[in-house]
Structures are given as C-alpha cells and as structure tokens.
C-alpha atoms as a PDB file:
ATOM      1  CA  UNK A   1      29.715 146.187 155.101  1.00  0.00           C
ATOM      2  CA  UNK A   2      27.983 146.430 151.644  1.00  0.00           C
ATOM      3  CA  UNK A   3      29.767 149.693 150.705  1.00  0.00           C
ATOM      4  CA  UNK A   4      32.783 151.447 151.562  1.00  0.00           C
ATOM      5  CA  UNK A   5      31.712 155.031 150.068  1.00  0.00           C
ATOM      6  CA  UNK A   6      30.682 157.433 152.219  1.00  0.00           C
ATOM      7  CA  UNK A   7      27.378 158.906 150.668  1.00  0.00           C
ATOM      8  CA  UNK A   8      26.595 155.101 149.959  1.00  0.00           C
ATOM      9  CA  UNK A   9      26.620 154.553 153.971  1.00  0.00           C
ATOM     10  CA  UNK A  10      24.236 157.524 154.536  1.00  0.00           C
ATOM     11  CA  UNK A  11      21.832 156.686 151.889  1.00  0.00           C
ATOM     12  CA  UNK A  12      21.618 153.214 152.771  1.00  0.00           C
ATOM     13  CA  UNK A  13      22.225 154.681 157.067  1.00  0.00           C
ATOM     14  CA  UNK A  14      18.854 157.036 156.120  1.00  0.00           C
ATOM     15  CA  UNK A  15      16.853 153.859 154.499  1.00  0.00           C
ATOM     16  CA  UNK A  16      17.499 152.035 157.583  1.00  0.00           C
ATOM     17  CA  UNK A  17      16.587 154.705 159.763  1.00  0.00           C
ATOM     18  CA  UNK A  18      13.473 154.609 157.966  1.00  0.00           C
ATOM     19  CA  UNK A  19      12.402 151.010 158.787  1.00  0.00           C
ATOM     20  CA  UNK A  20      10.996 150.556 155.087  1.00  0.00           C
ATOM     21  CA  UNK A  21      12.239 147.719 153.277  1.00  0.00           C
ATOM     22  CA  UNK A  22      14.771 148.028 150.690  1.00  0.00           C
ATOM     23  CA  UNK A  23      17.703 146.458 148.561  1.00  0.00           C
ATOM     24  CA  UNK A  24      20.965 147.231 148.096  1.00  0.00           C
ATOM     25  CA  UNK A  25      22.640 146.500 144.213  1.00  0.00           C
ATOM     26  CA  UNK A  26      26.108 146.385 144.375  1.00  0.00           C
ATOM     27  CA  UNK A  27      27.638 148.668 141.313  1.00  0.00           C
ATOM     28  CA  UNK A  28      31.492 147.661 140.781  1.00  0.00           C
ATOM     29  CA  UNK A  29      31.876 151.147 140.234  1.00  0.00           C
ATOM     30  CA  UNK A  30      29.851 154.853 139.230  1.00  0.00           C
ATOM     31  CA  UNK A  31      29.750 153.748 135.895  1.00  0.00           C
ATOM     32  CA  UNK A  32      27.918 150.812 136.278  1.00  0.00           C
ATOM     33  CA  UNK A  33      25.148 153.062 138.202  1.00  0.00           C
ATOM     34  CA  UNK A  34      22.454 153.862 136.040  1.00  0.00           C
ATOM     35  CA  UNK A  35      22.935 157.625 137.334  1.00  0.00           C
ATOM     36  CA  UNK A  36      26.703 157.362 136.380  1.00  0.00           C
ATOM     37  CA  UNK A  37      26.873 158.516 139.753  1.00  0.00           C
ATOM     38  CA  UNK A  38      26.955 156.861 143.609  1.00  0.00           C
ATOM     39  CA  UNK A  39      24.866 156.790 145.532  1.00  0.00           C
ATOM     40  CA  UNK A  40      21.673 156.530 143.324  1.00  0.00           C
ATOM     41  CA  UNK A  41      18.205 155.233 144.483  1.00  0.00           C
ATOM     42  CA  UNK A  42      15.754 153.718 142.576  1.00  0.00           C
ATOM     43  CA  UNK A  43      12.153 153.794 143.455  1.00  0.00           C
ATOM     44  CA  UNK A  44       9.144 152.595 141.324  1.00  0.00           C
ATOM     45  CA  UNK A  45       9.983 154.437 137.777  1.00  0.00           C
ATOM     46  CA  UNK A  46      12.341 157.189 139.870  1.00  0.00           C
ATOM     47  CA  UNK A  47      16.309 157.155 139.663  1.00  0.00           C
ATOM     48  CA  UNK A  48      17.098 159.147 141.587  1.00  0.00           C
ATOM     49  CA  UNK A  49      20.840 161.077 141.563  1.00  0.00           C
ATOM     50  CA  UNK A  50      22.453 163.838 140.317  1.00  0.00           C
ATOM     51  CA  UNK A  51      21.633 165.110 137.621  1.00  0.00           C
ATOM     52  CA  UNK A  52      18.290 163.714 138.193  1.00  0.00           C
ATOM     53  CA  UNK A  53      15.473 165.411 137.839  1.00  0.00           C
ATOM     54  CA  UNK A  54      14.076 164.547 140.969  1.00  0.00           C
ATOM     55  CA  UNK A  55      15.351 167.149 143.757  1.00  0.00           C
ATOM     56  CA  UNK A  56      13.383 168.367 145.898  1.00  0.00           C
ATOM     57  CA  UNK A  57      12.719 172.023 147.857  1.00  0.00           C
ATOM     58  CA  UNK A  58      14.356 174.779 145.726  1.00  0.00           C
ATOM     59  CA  UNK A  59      17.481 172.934 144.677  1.00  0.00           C
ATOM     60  CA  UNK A  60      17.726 172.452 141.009  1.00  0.00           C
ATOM     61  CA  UNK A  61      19.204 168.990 140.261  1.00  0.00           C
ATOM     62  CA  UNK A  62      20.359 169.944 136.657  1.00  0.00           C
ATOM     63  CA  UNK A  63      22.202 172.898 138.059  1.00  0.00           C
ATOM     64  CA  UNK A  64      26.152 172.458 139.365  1.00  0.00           C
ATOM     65  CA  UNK A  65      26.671 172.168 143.006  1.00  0.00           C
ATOM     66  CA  UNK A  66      27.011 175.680 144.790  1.00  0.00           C
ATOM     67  CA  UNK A  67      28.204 176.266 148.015  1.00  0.00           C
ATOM     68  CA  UNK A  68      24.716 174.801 149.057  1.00  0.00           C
ATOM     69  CA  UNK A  69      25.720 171.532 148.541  1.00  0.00           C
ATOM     70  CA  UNK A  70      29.059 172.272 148.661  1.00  0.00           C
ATOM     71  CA  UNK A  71      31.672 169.326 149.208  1.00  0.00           C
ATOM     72  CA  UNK A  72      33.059 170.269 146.022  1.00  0.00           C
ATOM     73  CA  UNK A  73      33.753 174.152 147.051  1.00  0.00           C
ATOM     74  CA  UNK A  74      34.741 172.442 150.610  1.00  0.00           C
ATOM     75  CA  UNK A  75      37.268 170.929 149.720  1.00  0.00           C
ATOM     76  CA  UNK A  76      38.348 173.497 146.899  1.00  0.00           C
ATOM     77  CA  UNK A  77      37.835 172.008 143.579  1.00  0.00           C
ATOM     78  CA  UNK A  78      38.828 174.294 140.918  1.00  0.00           C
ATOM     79  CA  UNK A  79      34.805 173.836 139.134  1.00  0.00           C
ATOM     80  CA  UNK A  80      31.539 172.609 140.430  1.00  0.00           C
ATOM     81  CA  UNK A  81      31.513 169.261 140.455  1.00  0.00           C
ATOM     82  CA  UNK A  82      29.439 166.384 142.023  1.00  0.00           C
ATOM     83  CA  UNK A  83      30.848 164.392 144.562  1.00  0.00           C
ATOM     84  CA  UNK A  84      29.649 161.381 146.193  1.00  0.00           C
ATOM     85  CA  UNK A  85      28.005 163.686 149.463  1.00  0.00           C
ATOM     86  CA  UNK A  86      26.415 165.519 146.553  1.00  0.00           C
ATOM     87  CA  UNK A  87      24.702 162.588 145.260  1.00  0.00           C
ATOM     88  CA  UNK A  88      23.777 161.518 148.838  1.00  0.00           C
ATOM     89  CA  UNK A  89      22.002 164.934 149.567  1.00  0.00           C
ATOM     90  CA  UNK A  90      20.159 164.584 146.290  1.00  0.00           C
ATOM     91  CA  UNK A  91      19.218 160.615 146.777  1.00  0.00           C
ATOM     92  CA  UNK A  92      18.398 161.606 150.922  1.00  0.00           C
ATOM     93  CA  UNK A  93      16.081 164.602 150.031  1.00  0.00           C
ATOM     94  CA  UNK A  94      14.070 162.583 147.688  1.00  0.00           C
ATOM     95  CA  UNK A  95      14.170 160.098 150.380  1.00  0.00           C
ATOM     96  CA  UNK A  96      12.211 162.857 153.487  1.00  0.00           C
ATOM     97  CA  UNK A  97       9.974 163.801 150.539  1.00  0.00           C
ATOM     98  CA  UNK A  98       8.586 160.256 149.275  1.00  0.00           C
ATOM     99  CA  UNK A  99       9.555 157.806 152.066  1.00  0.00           C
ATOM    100  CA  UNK A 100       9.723 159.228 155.334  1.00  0.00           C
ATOM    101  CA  UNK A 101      11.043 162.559 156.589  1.00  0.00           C
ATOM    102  CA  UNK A 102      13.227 161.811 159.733  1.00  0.00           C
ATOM    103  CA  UNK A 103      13.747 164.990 161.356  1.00  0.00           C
ATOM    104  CA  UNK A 104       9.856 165.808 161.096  1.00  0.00           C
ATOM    105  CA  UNK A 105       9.380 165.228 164.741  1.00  0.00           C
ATOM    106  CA  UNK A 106      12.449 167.049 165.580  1.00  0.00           C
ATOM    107  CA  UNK A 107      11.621 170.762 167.721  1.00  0.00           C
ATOM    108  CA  UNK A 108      13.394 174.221 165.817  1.00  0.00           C
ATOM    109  CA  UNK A 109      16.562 172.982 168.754  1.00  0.00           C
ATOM    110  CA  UNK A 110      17.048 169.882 167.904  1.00  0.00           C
ATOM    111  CA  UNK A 111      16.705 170.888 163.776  1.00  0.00           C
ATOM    112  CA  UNK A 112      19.277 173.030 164.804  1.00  0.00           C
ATOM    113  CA  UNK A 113      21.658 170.671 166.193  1.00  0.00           C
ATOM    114  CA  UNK A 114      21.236 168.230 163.176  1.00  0.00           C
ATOM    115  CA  UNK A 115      21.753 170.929 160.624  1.00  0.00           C
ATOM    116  CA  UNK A 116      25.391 172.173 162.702  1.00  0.00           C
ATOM    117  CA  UNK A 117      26.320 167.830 162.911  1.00  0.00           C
ATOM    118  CA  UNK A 118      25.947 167.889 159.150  1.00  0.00           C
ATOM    119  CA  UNK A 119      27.660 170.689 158.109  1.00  0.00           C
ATOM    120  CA  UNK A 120      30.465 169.377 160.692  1.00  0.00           C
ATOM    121  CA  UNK A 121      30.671 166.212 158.949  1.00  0.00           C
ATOM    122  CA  UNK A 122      30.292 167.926 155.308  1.00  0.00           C
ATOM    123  CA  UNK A 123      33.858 170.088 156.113  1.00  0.00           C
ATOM    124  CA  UNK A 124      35.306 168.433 158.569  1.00  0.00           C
ATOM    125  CA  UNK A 125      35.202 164.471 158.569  1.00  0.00           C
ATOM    126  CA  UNK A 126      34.248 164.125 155.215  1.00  0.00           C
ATOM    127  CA  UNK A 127      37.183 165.440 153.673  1.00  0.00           C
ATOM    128  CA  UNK A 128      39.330 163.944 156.441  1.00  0.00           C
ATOM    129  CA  UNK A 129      37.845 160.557 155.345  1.00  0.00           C
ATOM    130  CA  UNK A 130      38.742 161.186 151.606  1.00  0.00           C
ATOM    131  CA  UNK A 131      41.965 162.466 152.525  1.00  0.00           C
ATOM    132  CA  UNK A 132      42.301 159.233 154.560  1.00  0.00           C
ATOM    133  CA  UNK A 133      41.149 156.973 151.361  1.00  0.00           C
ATOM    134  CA  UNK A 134      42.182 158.660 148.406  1.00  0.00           C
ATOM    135  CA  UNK A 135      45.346 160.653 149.217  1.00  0.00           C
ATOM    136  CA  UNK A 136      47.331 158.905 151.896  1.00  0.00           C
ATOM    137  CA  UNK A 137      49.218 156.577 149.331  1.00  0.00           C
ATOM    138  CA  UNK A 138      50.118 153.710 151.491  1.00  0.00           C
ATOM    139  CA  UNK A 139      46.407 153.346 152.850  1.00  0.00           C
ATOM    140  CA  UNK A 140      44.868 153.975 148.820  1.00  0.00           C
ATOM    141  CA  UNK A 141      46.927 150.959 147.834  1.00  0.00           C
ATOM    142  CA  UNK A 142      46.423 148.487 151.022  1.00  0.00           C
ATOM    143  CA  UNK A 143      42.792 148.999 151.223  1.00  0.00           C
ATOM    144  CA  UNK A 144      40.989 151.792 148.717  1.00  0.00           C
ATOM    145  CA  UNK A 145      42.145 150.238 145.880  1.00  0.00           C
ATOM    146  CA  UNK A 146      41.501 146.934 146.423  1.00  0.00           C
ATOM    147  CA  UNK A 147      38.255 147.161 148.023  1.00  0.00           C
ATOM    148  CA  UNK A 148      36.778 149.886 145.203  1.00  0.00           C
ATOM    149  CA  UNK A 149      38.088 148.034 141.785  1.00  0.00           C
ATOM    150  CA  UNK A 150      39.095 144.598 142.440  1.00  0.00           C
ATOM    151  CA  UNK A 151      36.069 143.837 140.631  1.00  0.00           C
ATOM    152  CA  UNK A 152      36.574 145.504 137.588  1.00  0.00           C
ATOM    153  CA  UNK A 153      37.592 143.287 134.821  1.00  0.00           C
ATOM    154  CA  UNK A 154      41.371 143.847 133.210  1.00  0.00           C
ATOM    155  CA  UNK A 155      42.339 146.701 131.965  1.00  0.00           C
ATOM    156  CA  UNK A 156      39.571 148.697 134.215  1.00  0.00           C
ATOM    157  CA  UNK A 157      41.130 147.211 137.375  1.00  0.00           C
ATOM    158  CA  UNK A 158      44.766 148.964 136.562  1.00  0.00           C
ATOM    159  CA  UNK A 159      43.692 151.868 134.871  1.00  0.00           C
ATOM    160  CA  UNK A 160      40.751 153.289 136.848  1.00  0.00           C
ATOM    161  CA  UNK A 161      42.433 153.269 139.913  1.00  0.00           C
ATOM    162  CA  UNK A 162      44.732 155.687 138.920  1.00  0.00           C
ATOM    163  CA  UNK A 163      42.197 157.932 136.777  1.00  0.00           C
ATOM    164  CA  UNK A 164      39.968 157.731 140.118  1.00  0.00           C
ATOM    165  CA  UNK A 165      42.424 158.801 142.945  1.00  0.00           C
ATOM    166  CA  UNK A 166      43.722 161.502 140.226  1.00  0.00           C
ATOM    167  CA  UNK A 167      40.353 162.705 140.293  1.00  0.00           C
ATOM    168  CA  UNK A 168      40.502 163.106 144.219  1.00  0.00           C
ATOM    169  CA  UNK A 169      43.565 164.303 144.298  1.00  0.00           C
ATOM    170  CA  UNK A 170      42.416 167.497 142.299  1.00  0.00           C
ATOM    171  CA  UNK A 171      40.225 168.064 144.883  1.00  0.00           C
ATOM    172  CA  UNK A 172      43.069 168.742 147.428  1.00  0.00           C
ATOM    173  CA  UNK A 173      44.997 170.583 145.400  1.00  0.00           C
ATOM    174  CA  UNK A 174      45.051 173.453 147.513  1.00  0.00           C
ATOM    175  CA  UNK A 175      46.358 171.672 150.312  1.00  0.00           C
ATOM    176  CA  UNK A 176      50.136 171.931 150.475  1.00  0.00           C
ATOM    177  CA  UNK A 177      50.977 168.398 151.808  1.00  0.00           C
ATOM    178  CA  UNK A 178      48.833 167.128 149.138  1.00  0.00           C
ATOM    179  CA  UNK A 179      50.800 168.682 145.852  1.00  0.00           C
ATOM    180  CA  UNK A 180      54.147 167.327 147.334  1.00  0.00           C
ATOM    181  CA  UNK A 181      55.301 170.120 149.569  1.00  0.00           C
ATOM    182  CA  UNK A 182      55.109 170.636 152.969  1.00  0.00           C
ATOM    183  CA  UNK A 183      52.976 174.094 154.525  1.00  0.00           C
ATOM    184  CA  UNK A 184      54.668 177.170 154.873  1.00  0.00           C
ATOM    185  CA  UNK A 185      54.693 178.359 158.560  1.00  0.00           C
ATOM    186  CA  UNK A 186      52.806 181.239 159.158  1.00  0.00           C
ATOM    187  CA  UNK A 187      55.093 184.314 159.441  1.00  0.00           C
ATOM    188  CA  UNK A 188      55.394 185.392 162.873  1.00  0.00           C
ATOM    189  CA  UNK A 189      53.631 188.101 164.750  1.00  0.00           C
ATOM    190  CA  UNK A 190      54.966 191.304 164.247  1.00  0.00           C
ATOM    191  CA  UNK A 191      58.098 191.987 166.857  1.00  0.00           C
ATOM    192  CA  UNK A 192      58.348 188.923 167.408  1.00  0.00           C
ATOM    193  CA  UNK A 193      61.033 186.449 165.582  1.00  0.00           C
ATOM    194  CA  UNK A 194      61.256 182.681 165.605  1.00  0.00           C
ATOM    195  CA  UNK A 195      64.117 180.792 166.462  1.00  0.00           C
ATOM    196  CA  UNK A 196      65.285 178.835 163.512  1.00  0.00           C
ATOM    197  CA  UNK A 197      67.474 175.580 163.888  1.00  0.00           C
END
C-alpha cells in the first residue's frame, strides 16, 4: 500500500474510482508536500490542498475548518485546524469538479445514503482509526512510527515523531482515557444506587 494516511487512501481510492490515469509521489512527510499538507493533488498548474485556493461550491479554502468540514470540531480540538480528512475533502471536491464527479449518476436516495456513510466514517471510524494510530502507544511505536518517519533523515526521524503524535494527542484531549485517567461513570439514575465493590 503506497500510503498509510487515511485522506491519502481516499484521494488516491476517488482517483481510482475515476479510471483516469494518475501518479502517486511519495512525500516522507507533510512537509515535504508542496501544500505543507497531505493529501495534496497536483493537476496541470493546480495544487490543490488546504489552504489552496482551489475549493470548490461555497467552501472557502482560505477560511478555517467549521463544523462543515469538521474532523477537527469532531474530534474536539481546542481551534480550527486542518486535518488530513480536511485536506482530502478539499483535494476530492476539486477532484468531482475537474475530473469526474462520481456520485453524478447517483438518484436524491442513493445521494442520501452516501452523504449518511460519510459523515459515519468522518465521526465514527475516522477518529477510531487515529485513536488506533496515534494514541494507542504500543501500536504508535510497532507500526505508526515506523511506517510514517523511518524515512526522515536523523534528527527528523526522533524528533518528529514525538512533535507529530503530540499533535494528535491534542486532538483527544477531551477524551478521558486519552489524558491519563480513566472515565467517570455516569451517576446513577435518580433512586437508584449502585453497588460499589
């Protein structure tokens, strides 16, 4: 698999959908992109990826996230930021606009549907996935780590790790497990008292 990062797998998922030919440049990380940012697409003079200028519909690409785009707010970051979805939405709208719109065939139903499956994925499995990548420390180490920097040259490949799952890891700062605690239970219904051990 080219890429491990999930907005780089839809991107390069939509281009395949597509049936156009394309090519994929591996960047050893966002700062090699030319957008700063992954996923980015570039197409004739285009680059396409936020902040690029490029958007389509009503979005404005220079303008922070909002709960629109939303992976950010999702997951509860404490300011609009761009994530890696983010840049995906902005790199597959350009995509429907100048390539080839996939859903154009779809009926109002089926438009529907899609729209429900993505906003699914978008709070459900994408944070799951991060959670998964960036959080769980045992996994980040065996396989995140490795697989996202061991390209960088030394010092990158020891300090951007860190700086990187850091930057994740204030994303989930409002979940409990996450900042070293475990959940409060939820108090109990009223008249009713639980059994502690």
């Amino acid at each position: 698999m080219p890429s491990v990062g999930p907005g780089s797998i839809a991107v390069e998922a939509y281009l395949r959908l597509t049936g156009k030919p394309f090519s994929v440049e591996t960047c050893p990380s966002e700062r090699s992109s030319p957008t700063g940012q992954l996923p980015c697409v570039e197409m004739g003079d285009a680059l396409v990826g936020p902040p690029a200028p490029a958007v389509v519909d009503e979005v404005d690409a220079s303008a922070p996230p909002d709960a629109s785009w939303g992976h950010g707010a999702v997951l509860g970051a404490a300011g609009p930021s761009w994530t890696e979805m983010d840049a995906a939405a902005v790199c597959i709208r350009y995509l429907r606009r100048k390539v080839y719109d996939l859903d154009a065939s779809l009926g109002p139903g089926a438009q529907a549907q899609c729209t429900a499956f993505i906003s699914m994925v978008t709070a459900k499995v994408f944070p799951a996935v991060m959670h998964a990548m960036w959080v769980d420390a045992d996994a980040f180490r065996a396989h995140t780590s490795k697989e996202y920097f061991s390209g960088l040259p030394f010092p990158s490949s020891w300090t951007q790790p860190k700086a990187t799952r850091a930057q994740v890891l204030q994303l989930f700062q409002h979940v409990p497990e996450v900042r070293g605690r475990p959940a409060e239970d939820p108090p109990p219904a009223p008249g009713r008292e639980r059994a502690r051990p």
